[in-house]
Protein backbone atom coordinates (compact mmCIF):
# COMPACT_ATOMS: atom_id res chain seq x y z
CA UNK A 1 -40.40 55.40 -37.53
CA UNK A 2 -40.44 51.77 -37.57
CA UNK A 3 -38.01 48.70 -37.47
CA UNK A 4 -38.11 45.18 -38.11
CA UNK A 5 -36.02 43.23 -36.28
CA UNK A 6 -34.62 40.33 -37.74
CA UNK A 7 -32.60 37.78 -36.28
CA UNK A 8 -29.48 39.15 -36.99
CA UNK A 9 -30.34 42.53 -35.60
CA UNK A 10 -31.46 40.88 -32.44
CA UNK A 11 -28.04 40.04 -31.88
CA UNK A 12 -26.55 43.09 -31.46
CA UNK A 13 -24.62 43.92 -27.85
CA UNK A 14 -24.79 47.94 -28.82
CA UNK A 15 -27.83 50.26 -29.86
CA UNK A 16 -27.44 54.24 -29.84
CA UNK A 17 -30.27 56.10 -31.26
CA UNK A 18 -30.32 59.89 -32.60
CA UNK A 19 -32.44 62.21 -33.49
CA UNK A 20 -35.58 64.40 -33.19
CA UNK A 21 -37.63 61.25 -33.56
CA UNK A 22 -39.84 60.06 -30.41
CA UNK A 23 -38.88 56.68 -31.64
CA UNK A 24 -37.91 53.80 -28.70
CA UNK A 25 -36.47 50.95 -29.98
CA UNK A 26 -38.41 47.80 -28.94
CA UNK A 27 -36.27 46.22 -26.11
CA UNK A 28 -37.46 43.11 -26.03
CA UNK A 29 -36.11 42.06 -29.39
CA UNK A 30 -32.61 42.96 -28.36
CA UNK A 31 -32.34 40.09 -25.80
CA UNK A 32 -28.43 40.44 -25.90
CA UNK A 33 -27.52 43.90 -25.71
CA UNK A 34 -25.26 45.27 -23.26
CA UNK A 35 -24.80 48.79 -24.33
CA UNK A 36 -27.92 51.55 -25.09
CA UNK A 37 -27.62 54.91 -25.59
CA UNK A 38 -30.69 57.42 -26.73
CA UNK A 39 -30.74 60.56 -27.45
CA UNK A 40 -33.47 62.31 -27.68
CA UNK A 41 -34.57 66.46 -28.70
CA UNK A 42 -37.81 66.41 -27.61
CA UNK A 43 -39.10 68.48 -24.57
CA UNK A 44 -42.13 66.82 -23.85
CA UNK A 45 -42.55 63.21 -24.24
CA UNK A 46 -42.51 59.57 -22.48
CA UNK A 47 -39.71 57.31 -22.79
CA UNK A 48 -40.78 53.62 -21.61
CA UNK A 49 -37.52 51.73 -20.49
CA UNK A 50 -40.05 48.92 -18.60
CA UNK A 51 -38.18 47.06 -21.43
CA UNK A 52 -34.45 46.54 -19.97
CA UNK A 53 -35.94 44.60 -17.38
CA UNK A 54 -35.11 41.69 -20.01
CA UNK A 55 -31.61 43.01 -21.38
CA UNK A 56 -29.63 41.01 -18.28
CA UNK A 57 -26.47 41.56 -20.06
CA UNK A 58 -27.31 45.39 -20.17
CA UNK A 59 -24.11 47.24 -18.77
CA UNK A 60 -24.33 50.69 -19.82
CA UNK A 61 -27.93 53.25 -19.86
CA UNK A 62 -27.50 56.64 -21.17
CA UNK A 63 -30.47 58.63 -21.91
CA UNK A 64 -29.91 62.57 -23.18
CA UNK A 65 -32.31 64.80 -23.36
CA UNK A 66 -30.59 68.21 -25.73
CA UNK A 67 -33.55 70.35 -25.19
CA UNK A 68 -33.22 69.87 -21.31
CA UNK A 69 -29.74 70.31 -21.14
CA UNK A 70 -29.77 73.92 -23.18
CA UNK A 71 -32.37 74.68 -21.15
CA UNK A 72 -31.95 73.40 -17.85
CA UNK A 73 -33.84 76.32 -16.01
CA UNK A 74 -37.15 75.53 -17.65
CA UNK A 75 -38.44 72.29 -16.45
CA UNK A 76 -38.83 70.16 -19.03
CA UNK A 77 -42.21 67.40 -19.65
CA UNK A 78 -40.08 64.62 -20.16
CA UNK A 79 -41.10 61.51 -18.56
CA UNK A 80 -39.31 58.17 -17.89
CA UNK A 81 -40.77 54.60 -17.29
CA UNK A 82 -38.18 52.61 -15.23
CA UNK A 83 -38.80 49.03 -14.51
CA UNK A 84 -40.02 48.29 -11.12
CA UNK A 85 -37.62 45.54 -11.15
CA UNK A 86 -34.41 47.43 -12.18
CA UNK A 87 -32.24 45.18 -9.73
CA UNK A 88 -32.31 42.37 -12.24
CA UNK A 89 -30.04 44.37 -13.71
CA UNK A 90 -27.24 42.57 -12.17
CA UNK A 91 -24.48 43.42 -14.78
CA UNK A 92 -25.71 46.98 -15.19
CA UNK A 93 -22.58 49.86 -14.43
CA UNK A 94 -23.38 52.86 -15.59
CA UNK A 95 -27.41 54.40 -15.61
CA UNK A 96 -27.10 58.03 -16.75
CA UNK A 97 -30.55 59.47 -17.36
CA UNK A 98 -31.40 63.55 -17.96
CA UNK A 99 -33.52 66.46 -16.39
CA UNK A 100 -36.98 64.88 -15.90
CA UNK A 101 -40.23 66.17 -14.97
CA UNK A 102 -41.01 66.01 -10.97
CA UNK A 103 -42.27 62.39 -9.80
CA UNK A 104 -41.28 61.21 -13.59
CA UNK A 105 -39.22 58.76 -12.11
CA UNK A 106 -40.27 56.21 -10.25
CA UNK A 107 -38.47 54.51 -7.06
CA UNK A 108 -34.69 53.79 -7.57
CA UNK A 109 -34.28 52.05 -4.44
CA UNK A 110 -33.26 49.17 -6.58
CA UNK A 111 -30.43 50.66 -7.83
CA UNK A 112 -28.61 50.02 -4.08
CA UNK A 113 -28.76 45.97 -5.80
CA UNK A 114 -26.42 46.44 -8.36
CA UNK A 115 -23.35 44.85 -7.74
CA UNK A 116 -21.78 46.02 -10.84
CA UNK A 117 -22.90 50.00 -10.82
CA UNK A 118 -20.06 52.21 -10.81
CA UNK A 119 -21.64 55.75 -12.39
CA UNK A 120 -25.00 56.82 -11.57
CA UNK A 121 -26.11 60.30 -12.76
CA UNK A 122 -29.42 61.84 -12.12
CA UNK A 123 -29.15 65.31 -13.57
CA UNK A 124 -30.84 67.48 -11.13
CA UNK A 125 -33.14 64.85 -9.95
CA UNK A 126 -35.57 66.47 -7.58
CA UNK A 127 -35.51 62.99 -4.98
CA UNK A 128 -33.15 62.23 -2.07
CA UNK A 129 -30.68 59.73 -2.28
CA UNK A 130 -32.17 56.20 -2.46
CA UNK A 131 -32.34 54.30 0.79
CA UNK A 132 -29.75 52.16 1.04
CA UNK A 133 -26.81 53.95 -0.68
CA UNK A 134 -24.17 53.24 1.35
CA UNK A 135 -24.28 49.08 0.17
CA UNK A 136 -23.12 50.26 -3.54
CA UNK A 137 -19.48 50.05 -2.61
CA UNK A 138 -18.63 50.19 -6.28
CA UNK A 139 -20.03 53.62 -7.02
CA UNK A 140 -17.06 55.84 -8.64
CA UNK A 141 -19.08 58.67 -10.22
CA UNK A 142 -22.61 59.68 -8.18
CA UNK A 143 -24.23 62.90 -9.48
CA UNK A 144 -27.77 64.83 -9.07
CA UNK A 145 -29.72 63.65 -5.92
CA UNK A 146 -31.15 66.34 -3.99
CA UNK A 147 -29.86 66.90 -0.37
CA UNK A 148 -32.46 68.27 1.66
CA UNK A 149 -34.91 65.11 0.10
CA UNK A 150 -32.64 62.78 1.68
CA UNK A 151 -32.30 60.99 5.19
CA UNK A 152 -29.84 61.95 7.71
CA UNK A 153 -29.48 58.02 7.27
CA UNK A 154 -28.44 58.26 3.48
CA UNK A 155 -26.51 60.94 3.81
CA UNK A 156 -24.38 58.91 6.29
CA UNK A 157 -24.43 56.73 3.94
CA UNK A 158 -22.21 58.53 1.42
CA UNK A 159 -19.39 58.23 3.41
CA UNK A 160 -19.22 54.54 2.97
CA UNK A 161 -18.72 55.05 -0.75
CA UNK A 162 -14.89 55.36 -0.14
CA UNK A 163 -14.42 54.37 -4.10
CA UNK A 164 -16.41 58.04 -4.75
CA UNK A 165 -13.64 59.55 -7.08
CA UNK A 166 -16.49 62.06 -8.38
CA UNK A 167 -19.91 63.54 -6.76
CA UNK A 168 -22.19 66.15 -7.15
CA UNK A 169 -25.35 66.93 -5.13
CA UNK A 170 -27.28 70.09 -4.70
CA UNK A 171 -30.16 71.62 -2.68
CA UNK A 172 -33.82 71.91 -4.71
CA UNK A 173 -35.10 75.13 -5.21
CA UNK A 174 -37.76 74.09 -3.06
CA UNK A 175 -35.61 73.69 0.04
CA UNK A 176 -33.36 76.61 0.02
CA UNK A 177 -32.83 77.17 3.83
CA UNK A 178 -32.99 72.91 4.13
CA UNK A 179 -29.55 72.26 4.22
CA UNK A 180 -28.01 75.42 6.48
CA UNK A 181 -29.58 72.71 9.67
CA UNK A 182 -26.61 71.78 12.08
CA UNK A 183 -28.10 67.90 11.61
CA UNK A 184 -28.15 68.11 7.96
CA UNK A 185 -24.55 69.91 7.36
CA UNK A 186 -22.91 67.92 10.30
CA UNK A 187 -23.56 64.87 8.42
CA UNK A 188 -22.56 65.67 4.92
CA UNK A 189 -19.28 67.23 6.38
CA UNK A 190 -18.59 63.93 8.56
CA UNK A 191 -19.41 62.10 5.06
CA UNK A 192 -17.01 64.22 2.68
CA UNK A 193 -14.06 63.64 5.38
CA UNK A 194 -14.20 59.71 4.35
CA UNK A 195 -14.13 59.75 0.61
CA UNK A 196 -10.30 59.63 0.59
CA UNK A 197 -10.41 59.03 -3.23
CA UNK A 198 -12.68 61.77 -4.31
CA UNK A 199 -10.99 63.92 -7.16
CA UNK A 200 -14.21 66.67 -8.27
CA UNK A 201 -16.54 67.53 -5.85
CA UNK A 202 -19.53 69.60 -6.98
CA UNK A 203 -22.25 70.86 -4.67
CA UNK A 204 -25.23 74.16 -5.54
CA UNK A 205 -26.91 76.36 -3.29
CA UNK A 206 -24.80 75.11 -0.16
CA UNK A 207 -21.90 77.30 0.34
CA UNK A 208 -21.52 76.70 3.88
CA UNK A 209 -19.37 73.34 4.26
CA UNK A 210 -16.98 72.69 7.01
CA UNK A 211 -13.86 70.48 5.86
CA UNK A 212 -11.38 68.98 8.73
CA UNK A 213 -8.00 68.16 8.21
CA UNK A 214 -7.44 65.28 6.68
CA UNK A 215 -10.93 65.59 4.66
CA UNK A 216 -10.54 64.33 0.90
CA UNK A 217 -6.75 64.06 0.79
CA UNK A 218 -6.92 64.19 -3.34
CA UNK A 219 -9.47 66.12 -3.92
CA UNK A 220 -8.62 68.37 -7.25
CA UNK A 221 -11.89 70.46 -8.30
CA UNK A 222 -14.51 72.19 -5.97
CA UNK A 223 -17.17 73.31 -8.01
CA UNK A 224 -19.84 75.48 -5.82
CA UNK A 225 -23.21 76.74 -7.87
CA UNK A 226 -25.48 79.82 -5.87
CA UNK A 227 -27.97 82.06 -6.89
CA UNK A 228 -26.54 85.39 -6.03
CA UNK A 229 -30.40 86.40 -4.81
CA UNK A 230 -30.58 84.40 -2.64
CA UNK A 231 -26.72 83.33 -1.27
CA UNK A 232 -26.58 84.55 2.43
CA UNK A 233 -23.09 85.21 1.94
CA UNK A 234 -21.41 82.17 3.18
CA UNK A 235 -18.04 80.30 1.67
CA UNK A 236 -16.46 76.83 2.59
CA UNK A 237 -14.79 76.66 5.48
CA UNK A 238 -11.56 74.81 6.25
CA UNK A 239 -10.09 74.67 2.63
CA UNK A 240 -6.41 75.02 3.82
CA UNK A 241 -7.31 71.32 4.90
CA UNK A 242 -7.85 70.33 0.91
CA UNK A 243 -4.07 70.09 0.25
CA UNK A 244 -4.26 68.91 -3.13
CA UNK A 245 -7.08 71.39 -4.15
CA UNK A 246 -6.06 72.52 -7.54
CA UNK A 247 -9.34 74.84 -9.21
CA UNK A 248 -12.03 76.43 -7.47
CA UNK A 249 -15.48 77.39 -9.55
CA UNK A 250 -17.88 79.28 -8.51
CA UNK A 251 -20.79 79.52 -10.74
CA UNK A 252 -23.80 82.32 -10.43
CA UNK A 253 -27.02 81.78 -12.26
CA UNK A 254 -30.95 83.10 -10.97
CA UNK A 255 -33.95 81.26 -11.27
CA UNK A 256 -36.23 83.31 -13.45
CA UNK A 257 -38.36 84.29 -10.73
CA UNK A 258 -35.59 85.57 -8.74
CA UNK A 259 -34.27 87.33 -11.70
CA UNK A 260 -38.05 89.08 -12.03
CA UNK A 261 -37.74 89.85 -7.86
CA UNK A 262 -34.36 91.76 -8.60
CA UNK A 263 -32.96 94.52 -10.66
CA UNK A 264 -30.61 93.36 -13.20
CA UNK A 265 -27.89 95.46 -11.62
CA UNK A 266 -28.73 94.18 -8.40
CA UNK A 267 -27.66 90.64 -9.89
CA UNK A 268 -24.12 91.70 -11.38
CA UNK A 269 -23.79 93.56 -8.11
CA UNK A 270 -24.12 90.31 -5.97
CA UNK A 271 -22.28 88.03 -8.67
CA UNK A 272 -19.64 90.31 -8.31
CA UNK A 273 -19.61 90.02 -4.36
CA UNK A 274 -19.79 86.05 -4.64
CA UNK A 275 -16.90 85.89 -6.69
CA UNK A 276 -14.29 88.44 -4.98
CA UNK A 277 -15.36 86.45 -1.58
CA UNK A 278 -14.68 83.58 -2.50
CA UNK A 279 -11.36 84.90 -4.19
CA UNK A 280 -10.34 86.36 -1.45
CA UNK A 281 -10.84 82.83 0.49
CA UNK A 282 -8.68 80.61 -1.91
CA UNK A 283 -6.14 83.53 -1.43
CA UNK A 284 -6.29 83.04 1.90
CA UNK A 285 -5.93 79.07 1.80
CA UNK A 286 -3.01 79.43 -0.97
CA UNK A 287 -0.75 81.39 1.75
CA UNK A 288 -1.60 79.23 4.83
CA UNK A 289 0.90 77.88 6.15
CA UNK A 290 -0.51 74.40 6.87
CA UNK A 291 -1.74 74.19 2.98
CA UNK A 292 1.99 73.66 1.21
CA UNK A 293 1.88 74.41 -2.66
């Protein structure tokens, strides 16, 4: 597919994209835009955004990947080019970007330069939080970063994003035991007890958080995701301190090698056991007597 871009067309401050095309607009010739949104269907492919290094009025990235996010347990072939440079992105608020092949993206310690960014979602981004994280007081929305690829440092560092009012993190497949570490869960409950505006919290393959009274005084939604292969059987502690919890999910999937380890039966058998334990926990938070409903 191809485009000319005329003068009038360069002037455009929005560009969203559709399609099963491997088309990427040229970014160059859209020196004004502040709004880009692609969408792509493609598994396997490279998309070069080297380009928005020279959108400075760029305020909102969203790249989607449908094939990726139907089939998240497959790891998809699709690459992204980031500028080096991405902290000339000065006015930049919200970079949203899909499932990507490992090492596909390169370093986003840049990103802890942007004044402006409020949402940044990695979905299921296989690197640790970028060094630095704490300094991006205006985060609101922080999703995808893998736990046990992060610095004790970093994860410190999420407690000083006390305008959090949504994150998600999980634990790689490749570091299932990672986060279980008294140094690793010490610091990510000491974190979680500072966000006093967080509403959704959603964290996989850790079940065994600690929260303290007084932790995340309006948090609404916990959202915890395990492999019932491999969950050792472990819930949340200290929920009665959540007094505004409103909806617990617990969500069960295997990896397809797991799956191929166990019996199918064994696998309803142990979904089965993580939900009625963790039923049987919000039961027991809903009746305490220091939780009020």
């Amino acid at each position: 597919m191809a485009m000319t871009v005329t003068r009038q067309v360069s002037q455009v401050r929005s560009l969203a994209v559709f399609g099963a095309s491997k088309w990427v607009p040229p970014l160059l010739e859209f020196k004004f835009l502040r709004v880009l949104f692609l969408e792509f269907f493609l598994r396997e492919m490279i998309i070069d955004l080297t380009g928005i290094n020279q959108l400075p009025q760029l305020r909102y990235l969203k790249v989607e990947c449908k094939e990726c996010l139907l089939d998240g347990d497959i790891p998809s072939q699709l690459s992204i080019m980031l500028p080096g440079q991405i902290r000339r992105l000065q006015y930049l608020e919200t970079l949203e970007l899909p499932w990507v092949s490992e090492c596909s993206i390169p370093s986003l310690s840049g990103v802890v330069d942007l004044p402006r960014l409020s949402h940044l979602v990695l979905r299921q981004h296989k690197g640790g939080l970028p060094d630095g994280i704490g300094k991006v007081k205006s985060l609101r929305t922080l999703h995808g970063f893998n736990l046990p690829g992060s610095s004790l440092e970093n994860i410190d560092g999420l407690g000083e994003l006390t305008s959090l009012t949504d994150l998600s993190l999980h634990c790689g497949k490749g570091h299932p035991k990672s986060t279980t570490s008294p140094g690793w869960m010490a610091a990510l409950s000491c974190s979680l007890e500072k966000l006093s505006n967080l509403r959704g919290l959603s964290v996989s393959r850790m079940s065994c958080l600690a929260f303290g009274a007084g932790a995340m005084p309006r948090l609404r939604r916990l959202l915890v995701g395990l492999d019932p292969l491999e969950w050792d059987e472990a819930t949340p502690a200290g929920l009665e301190h959540l007094t505004r919890l409103e909806e617990i999910r617990v969500l069960t999937a295997s990896s397809p090698a797991a799956t191929a380890a166990g019996s199918e039966s064994m696998k309803v058998d142990r979904s089965a056991l993580v939900k009625g334990m963790f039923q049987e926990t919000n039961i027991r938070m809903i009746y305490c007597p220091e939780s009020p409903r």
